[in-house]
PDB file of N, CA and C in Angstrom:
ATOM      1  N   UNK A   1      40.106 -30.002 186.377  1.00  0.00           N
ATOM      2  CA  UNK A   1      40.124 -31.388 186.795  1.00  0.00           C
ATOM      3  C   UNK A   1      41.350 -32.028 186.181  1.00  0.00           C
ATOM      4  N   UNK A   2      41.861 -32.952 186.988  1.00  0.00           N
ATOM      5  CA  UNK A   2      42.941 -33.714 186.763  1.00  0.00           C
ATOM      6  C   UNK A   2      42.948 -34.828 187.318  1.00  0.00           C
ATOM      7  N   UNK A   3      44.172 -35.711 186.212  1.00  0.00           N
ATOM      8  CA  UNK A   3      44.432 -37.162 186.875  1.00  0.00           C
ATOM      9  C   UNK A   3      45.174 -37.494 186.407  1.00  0.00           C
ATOM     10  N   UNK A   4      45.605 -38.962 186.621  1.00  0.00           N
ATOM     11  CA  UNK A   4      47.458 -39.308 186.294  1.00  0.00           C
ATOM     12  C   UNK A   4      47.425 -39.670 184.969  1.00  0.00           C
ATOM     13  N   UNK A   5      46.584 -39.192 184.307  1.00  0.00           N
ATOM     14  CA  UNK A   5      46.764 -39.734 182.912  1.00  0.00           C
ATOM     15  C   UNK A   5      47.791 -38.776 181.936  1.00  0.00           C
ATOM     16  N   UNK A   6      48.671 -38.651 181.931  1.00  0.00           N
ATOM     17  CA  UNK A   6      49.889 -37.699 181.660  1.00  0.00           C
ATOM     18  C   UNK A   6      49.552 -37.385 179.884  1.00  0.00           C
ATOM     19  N   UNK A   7      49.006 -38.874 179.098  1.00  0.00           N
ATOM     20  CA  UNK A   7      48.324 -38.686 177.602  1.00  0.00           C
ATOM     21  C   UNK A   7      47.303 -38.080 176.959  1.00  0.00           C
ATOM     22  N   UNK A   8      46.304 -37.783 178.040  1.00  0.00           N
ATOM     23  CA  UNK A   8      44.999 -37.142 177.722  1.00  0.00           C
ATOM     24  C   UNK A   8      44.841 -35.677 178.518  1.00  0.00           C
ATOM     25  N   UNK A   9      44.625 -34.886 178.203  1.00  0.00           N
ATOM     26  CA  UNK A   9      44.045 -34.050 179.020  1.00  0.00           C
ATOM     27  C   UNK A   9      42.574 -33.942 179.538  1.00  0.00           C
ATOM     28  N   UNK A  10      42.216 -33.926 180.830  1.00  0.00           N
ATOM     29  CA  UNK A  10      40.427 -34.050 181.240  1.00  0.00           C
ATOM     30  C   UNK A  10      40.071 -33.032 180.546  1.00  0.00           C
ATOM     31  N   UNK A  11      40.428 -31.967 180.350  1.00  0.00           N
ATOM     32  CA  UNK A  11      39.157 -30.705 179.888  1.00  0.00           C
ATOM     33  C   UNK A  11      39.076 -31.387 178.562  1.00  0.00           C
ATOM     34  N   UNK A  12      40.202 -31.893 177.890  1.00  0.00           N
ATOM     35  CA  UNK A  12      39.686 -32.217 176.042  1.00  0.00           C
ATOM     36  C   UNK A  12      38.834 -33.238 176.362  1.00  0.00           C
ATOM     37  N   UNK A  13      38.770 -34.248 177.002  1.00  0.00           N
ATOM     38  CA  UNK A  13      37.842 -35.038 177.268  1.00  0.00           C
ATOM     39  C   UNK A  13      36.474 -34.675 177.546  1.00  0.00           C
ATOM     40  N   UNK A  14      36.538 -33.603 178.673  1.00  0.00           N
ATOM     41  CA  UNK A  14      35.019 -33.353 178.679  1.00  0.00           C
ATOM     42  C   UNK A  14      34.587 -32.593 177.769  1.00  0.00           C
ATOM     43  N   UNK A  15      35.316 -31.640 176.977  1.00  0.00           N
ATOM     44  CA  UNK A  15      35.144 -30.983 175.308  1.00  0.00           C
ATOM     45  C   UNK A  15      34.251 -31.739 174.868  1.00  0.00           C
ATOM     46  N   UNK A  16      34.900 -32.525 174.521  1.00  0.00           N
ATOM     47  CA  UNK A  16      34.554 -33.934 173.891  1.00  0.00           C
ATOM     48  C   UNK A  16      33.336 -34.932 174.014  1.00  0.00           C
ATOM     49  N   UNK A  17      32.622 -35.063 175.337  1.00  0.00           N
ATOM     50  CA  UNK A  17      32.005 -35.612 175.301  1.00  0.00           C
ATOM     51  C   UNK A  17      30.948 -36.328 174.632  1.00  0.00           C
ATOM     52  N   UNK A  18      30.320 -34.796 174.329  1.00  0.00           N
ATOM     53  CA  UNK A  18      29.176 -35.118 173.635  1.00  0.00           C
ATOM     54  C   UNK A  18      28.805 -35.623 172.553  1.00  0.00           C
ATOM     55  N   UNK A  19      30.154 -35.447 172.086  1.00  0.00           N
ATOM     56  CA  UNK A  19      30.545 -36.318 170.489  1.00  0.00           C
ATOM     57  C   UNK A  19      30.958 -37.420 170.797  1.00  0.00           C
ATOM     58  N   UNK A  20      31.340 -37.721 171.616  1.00  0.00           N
ATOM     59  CA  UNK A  20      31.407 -39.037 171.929  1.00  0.00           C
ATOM     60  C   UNK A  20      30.563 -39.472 171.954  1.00  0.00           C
ATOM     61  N   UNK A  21      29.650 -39.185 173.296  1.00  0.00           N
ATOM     62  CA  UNK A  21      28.181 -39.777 173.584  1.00  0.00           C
ATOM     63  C   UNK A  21      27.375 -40.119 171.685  1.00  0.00           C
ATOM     64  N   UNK A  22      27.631 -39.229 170.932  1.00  0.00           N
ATOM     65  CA  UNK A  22      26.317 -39.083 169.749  1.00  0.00           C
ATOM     66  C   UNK A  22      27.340 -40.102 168.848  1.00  0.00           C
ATOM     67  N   UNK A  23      28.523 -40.389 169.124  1.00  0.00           N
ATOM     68  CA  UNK A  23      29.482 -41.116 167.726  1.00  0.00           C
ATOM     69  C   UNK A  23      29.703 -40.089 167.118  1.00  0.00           C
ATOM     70  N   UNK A  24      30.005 -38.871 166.823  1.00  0.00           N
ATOM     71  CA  UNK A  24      30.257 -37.947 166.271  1.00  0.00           C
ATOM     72  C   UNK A  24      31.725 -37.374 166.529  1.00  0.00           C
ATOM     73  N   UNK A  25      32.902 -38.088 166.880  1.00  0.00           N
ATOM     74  CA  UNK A  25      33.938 -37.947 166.701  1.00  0.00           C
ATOM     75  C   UNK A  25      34.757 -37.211 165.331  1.00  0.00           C
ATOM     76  N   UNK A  26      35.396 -36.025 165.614  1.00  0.00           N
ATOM     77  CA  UNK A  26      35.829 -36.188 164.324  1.00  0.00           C
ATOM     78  C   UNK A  26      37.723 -36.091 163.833  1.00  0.00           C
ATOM     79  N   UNK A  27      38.087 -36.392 162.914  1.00  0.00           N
ATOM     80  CA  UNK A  27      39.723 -36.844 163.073  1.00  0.00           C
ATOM     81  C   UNK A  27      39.912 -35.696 163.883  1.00  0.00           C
ATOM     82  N   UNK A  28      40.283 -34.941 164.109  1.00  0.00           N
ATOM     83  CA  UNK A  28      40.920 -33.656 164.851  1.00  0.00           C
ATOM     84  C   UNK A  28      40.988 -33.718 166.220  1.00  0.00           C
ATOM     85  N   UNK A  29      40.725 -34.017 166.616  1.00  0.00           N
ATOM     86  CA  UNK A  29      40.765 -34.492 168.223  1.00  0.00           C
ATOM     87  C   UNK A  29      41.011 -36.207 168.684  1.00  0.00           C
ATOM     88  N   UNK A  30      40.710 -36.356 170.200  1.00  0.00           N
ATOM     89  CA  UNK A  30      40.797 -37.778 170.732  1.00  0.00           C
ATOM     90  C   UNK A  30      39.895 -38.945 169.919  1.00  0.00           C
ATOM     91  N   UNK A  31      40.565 -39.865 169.820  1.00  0.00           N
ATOM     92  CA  UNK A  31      39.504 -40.845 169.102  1.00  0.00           C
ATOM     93  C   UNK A  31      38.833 -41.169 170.170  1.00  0.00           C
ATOM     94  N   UNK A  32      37.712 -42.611 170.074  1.00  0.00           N
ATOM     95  CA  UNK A  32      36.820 -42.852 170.692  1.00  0.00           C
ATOM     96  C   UNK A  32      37.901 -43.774 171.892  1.00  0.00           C
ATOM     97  N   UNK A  33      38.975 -44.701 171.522  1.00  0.00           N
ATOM     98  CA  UNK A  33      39.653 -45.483 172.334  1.00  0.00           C
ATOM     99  C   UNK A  33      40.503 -44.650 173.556  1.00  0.00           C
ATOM    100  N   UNK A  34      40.824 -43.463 173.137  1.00  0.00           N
ATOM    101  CA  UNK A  34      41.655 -42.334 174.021  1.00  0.00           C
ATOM    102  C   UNK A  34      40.370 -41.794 174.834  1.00  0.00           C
ATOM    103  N   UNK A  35      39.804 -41.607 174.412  1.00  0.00           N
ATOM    104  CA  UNK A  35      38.677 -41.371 175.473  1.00  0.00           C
ATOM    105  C   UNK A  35      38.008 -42.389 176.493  1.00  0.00           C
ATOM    106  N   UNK A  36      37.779 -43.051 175.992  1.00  0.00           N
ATOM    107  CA  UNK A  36      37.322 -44.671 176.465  1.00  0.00           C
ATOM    108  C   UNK A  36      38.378 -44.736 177.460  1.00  0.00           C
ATOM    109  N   UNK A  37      39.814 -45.182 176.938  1.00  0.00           N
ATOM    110  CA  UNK A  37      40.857 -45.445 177.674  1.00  0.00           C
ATOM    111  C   UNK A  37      40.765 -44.296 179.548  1.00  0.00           C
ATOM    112  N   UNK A  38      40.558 -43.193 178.901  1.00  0.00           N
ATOM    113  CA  UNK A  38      41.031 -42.599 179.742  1.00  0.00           C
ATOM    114  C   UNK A  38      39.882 -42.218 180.850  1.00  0.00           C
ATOM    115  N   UNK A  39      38.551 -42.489 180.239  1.00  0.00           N
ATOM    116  CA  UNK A  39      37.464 -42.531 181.357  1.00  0.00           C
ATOM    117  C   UNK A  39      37.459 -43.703 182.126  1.00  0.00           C
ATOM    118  N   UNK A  40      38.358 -45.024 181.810  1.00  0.00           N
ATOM    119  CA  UNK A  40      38.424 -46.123 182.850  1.00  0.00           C
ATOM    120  C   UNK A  40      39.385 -45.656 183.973  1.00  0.00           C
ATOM    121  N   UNK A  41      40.293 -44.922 183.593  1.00  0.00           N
ATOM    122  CA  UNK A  41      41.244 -44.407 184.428  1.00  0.00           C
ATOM    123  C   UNK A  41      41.086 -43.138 185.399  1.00  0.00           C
ATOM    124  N   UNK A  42      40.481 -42.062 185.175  1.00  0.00           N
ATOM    125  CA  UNK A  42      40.407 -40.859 185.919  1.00  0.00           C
ATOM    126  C   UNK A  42      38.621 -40.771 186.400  1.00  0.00           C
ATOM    127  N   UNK A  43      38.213 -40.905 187.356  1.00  0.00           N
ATOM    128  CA  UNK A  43      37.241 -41.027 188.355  1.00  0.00           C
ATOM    129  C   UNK A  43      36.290 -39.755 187.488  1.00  0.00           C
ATOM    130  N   UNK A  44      36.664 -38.734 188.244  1.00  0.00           N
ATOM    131  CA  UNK A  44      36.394 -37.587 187.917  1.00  0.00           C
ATOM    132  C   UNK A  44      35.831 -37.211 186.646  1.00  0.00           C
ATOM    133  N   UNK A  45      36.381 -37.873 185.423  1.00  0.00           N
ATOM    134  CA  UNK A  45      35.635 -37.692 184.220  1.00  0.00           C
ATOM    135  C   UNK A  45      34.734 -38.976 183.610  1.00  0.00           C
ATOM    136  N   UNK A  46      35.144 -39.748 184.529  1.00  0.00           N
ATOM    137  CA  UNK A  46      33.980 -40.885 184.610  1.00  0.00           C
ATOM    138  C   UNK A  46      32.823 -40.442 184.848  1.00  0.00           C
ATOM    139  N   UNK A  47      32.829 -39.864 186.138  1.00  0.00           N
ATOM    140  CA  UNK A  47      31.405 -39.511 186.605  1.00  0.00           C
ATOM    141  C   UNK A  47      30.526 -38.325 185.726  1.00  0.00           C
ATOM    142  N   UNK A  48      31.531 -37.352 185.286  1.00  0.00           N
ATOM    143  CA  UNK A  48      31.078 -36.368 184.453  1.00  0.00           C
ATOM    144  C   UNK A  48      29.961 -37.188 183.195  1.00  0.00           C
ATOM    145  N   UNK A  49      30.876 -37.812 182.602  1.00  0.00           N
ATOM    146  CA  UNK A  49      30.374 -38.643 181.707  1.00  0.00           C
ATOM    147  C   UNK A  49      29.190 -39.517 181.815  1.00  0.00           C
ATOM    148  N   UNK A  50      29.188 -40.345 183.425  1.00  0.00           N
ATOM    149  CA  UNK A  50      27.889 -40.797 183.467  1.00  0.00           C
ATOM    150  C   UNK A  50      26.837 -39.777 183.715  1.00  0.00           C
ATOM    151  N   UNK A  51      27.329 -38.809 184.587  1.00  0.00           N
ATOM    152  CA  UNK A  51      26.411 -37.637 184.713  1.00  0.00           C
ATOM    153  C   UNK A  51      25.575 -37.181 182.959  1.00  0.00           C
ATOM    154  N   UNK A  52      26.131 -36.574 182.426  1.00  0.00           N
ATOM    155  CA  UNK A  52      25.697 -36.579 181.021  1.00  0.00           C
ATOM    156  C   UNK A  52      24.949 -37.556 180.437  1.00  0.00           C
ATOM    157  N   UNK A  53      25.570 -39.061 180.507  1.00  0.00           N
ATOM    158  CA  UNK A  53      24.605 -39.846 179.751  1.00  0.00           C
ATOM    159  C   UNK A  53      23.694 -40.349 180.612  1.00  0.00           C
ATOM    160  N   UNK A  54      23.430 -40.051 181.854  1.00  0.00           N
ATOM    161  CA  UNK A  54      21.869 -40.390 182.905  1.00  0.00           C
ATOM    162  C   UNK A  54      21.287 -38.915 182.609  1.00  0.00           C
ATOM    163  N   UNK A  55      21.589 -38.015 182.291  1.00  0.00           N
ATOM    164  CA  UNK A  55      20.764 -36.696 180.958  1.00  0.00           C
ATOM    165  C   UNK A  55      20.495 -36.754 180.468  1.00  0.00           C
ATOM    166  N   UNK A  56      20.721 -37.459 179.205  1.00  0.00           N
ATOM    167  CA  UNK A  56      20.363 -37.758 178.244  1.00  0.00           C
ATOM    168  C   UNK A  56      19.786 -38.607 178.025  1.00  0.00           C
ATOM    169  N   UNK A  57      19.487 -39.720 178.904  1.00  0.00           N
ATOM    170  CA  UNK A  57      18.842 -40.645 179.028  1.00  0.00           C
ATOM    171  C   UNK A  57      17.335 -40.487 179.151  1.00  0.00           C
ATOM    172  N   UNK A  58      17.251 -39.779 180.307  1.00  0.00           N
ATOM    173  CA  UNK A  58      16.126 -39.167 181.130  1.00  0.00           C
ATOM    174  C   UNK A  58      15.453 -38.261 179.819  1.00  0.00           C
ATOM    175  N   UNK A  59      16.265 -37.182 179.047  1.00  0.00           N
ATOM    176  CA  UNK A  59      15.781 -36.286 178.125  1.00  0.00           C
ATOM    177  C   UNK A  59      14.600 -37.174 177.170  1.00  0.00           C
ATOM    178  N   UNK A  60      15.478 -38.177 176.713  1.00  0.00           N
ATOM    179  CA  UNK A  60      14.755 -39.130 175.644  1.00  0.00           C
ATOM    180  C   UNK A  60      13.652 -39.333 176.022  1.00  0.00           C
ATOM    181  N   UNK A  61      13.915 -40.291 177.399  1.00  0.00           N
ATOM    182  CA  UNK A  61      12.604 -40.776 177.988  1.00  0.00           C
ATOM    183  C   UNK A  61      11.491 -39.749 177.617  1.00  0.00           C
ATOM    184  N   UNK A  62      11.828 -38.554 178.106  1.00  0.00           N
ATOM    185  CA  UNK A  62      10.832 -37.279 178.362  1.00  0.00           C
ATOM    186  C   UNK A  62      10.222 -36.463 176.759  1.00  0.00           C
ATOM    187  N   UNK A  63      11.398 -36.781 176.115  1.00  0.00           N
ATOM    188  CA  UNK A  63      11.028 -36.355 174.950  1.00  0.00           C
ATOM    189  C   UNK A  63      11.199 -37.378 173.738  1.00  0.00           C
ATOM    190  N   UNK A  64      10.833 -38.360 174.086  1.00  0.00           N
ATOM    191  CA  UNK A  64      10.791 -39.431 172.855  1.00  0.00           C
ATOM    192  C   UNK A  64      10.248 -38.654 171.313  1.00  0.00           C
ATOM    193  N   UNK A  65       9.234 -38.025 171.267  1.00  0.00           N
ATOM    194  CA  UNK A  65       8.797 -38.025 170.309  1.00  0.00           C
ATOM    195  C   UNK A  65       8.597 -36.510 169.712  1.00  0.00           C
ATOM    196  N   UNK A  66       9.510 -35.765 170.540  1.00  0.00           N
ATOM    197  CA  UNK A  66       9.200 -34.057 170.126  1.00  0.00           C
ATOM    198  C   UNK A  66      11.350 -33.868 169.882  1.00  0.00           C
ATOM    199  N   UNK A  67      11.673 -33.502 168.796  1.00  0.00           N
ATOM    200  CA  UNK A  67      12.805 -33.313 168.404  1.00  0.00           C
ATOM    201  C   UNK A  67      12.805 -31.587 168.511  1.00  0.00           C
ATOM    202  N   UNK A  68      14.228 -31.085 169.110  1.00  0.00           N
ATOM    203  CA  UNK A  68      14.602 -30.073 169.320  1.00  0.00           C
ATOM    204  C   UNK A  68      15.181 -29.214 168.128  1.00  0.00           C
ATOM    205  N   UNK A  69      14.828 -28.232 167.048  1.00  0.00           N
ATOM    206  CA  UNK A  69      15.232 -27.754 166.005  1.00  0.00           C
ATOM    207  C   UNK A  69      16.838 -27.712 166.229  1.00  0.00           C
ATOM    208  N   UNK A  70      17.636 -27.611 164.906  1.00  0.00           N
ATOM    209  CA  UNK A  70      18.886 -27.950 165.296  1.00  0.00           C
ATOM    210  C   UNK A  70      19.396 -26.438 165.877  1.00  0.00           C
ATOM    211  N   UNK A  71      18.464 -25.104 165.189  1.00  0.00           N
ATOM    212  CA  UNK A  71      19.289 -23.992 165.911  1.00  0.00           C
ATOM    213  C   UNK A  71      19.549 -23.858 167.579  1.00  0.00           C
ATOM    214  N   UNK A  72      17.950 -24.387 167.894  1.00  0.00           N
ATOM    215  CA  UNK A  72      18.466 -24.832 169.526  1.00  0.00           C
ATOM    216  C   UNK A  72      19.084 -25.675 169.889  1.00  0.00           C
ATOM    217  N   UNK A  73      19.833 -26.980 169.309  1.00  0.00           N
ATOM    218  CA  UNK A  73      20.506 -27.732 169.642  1.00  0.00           C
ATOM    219  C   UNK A  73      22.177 -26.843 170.160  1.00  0.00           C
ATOM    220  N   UNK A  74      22.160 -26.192 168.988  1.00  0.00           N
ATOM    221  CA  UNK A  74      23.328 -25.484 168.525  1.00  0.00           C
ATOM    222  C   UNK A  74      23.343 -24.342 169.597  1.00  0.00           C
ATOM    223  N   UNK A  75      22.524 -23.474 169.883  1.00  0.00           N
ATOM    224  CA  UNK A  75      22.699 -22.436 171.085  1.00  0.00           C
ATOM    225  C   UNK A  75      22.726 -23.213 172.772  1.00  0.00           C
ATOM    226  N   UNK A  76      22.310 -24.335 172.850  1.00  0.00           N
ATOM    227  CA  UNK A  76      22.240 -25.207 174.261  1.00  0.00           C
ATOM    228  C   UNK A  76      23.701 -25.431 174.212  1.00  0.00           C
ATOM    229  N   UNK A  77      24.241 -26.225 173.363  1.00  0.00           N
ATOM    230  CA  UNK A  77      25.343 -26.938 172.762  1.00  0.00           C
ATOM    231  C   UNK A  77      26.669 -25.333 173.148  1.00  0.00           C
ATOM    232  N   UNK A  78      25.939 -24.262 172.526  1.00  0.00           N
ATOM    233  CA  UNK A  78      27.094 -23.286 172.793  1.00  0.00           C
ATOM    234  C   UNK A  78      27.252 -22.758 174.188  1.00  0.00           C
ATOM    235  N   UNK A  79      26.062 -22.506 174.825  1.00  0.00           N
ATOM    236  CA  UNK A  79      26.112 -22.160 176.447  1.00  0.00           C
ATOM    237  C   UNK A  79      26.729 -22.841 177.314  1.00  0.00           C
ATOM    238  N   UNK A  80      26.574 -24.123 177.142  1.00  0.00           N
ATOM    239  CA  UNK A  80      27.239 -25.632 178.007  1.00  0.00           C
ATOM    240  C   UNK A  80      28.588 -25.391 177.668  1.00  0.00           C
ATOM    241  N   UNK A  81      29.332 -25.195 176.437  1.00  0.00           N
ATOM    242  CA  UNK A  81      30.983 -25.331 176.539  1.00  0.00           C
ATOM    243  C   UNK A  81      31.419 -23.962 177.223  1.00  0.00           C
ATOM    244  N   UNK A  82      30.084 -22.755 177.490  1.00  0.00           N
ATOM    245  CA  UNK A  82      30.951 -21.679 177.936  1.00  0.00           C
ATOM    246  C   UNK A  82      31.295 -21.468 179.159  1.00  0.00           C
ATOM    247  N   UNK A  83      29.956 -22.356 180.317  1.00  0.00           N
ATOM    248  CA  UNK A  83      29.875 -22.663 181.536  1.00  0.00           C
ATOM    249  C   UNK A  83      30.498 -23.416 181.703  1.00  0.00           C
ATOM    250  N   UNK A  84      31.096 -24.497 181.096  1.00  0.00           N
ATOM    251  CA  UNK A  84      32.157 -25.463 181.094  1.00  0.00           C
ATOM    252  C   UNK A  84      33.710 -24.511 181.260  1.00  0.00           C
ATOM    253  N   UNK A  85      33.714 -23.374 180.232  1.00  0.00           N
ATOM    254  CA  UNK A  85      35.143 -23.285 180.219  1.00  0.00           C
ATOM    255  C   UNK A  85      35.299 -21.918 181.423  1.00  0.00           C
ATOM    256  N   UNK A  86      33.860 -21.277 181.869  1.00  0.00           N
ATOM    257  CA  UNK A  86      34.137 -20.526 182.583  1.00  0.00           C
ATOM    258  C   UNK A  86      34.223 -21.162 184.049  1.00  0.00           C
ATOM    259  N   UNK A  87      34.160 -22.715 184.426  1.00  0.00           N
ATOM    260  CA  UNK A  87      34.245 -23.533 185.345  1.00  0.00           C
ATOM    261  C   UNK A  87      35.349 -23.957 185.345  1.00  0.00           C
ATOM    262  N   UNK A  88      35.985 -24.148 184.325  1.00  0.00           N
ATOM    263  CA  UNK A  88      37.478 -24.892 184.035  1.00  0.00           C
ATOM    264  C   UNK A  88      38.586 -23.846 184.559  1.00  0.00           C
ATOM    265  N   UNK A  89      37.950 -22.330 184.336  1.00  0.00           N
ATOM    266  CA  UNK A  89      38.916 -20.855 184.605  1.00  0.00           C
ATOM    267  C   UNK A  89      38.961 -21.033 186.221  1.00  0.00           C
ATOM    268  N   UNK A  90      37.579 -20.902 186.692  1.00  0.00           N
ATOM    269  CA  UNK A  90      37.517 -20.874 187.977  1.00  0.00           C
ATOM    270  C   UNK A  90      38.133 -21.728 188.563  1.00  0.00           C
ATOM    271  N   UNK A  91      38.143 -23.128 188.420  1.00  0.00           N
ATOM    272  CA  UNK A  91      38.939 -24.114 188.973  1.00  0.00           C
ATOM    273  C   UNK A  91      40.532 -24.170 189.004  1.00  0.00           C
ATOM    274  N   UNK A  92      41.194 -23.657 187.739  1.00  0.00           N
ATOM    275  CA  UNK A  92      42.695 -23.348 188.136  1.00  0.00           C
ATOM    276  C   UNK A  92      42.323 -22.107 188.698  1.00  0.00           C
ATOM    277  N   UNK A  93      42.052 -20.959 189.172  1.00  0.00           N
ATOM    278  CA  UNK A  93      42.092 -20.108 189.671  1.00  0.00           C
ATOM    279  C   UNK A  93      42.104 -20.368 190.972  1.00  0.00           C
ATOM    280  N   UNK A  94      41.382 -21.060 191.530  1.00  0.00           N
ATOM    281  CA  UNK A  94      41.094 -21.898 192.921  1.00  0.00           C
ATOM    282  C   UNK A  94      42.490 -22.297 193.276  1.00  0.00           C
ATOM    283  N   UNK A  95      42.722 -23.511 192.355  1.00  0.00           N
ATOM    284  CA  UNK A  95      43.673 -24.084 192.727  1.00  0.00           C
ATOM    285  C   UNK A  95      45.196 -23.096 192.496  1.00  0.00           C
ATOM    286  N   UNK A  96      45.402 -22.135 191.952  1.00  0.00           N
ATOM    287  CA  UNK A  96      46.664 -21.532 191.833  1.00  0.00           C
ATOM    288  C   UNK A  96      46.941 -20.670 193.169  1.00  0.00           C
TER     289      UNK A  96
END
């Protein structure tokens, strides 16, 4: 995914998300304003983003009161960036 934002890259953005979503930013990457900034601007990772947080939304609702141990947080958390980056492969592949 792409857009005219020549400062950000979308895949670090959607990297990113989820630390965004939780406030869990950390110095090493985009701050919260580069992200912010750049989801007003590129469609595409807008929607990603609302996509995710109408997920997470819904999750809560559903699970208000039963918390997920953190090792499963951590193996969900690892599957999602791999389907992510094996989607990100496929997509320049498409497009090349």
């Amino acid at each position: 995914m792409s857009c005219d934002d020549d400062d950000v890259d979308c895949t670090e953005v959607l990297d990113r998300v989820y630390a965004f979503l939780d406030r869990e930013l950390d110095d090493r990457a985009l701050s919260y304003e580069e992200i912010e900034a750049h989801l007003h601007d590129c469609g595409g990772c807008l929607s990603m983003y609302d996509l995710e947080r109408a997920v997470r939304a819904v999750l809560a609702r559903s699970c208000a009161c039963e918390h997920a141990p953190e090792e499963l947080r951590t193996k969900v958390l690892a599957q999602i960036r791999e389907v992510r980056v094996q989607v990100s492969e496929y997509r320049s592949e498409s497009a090349g």
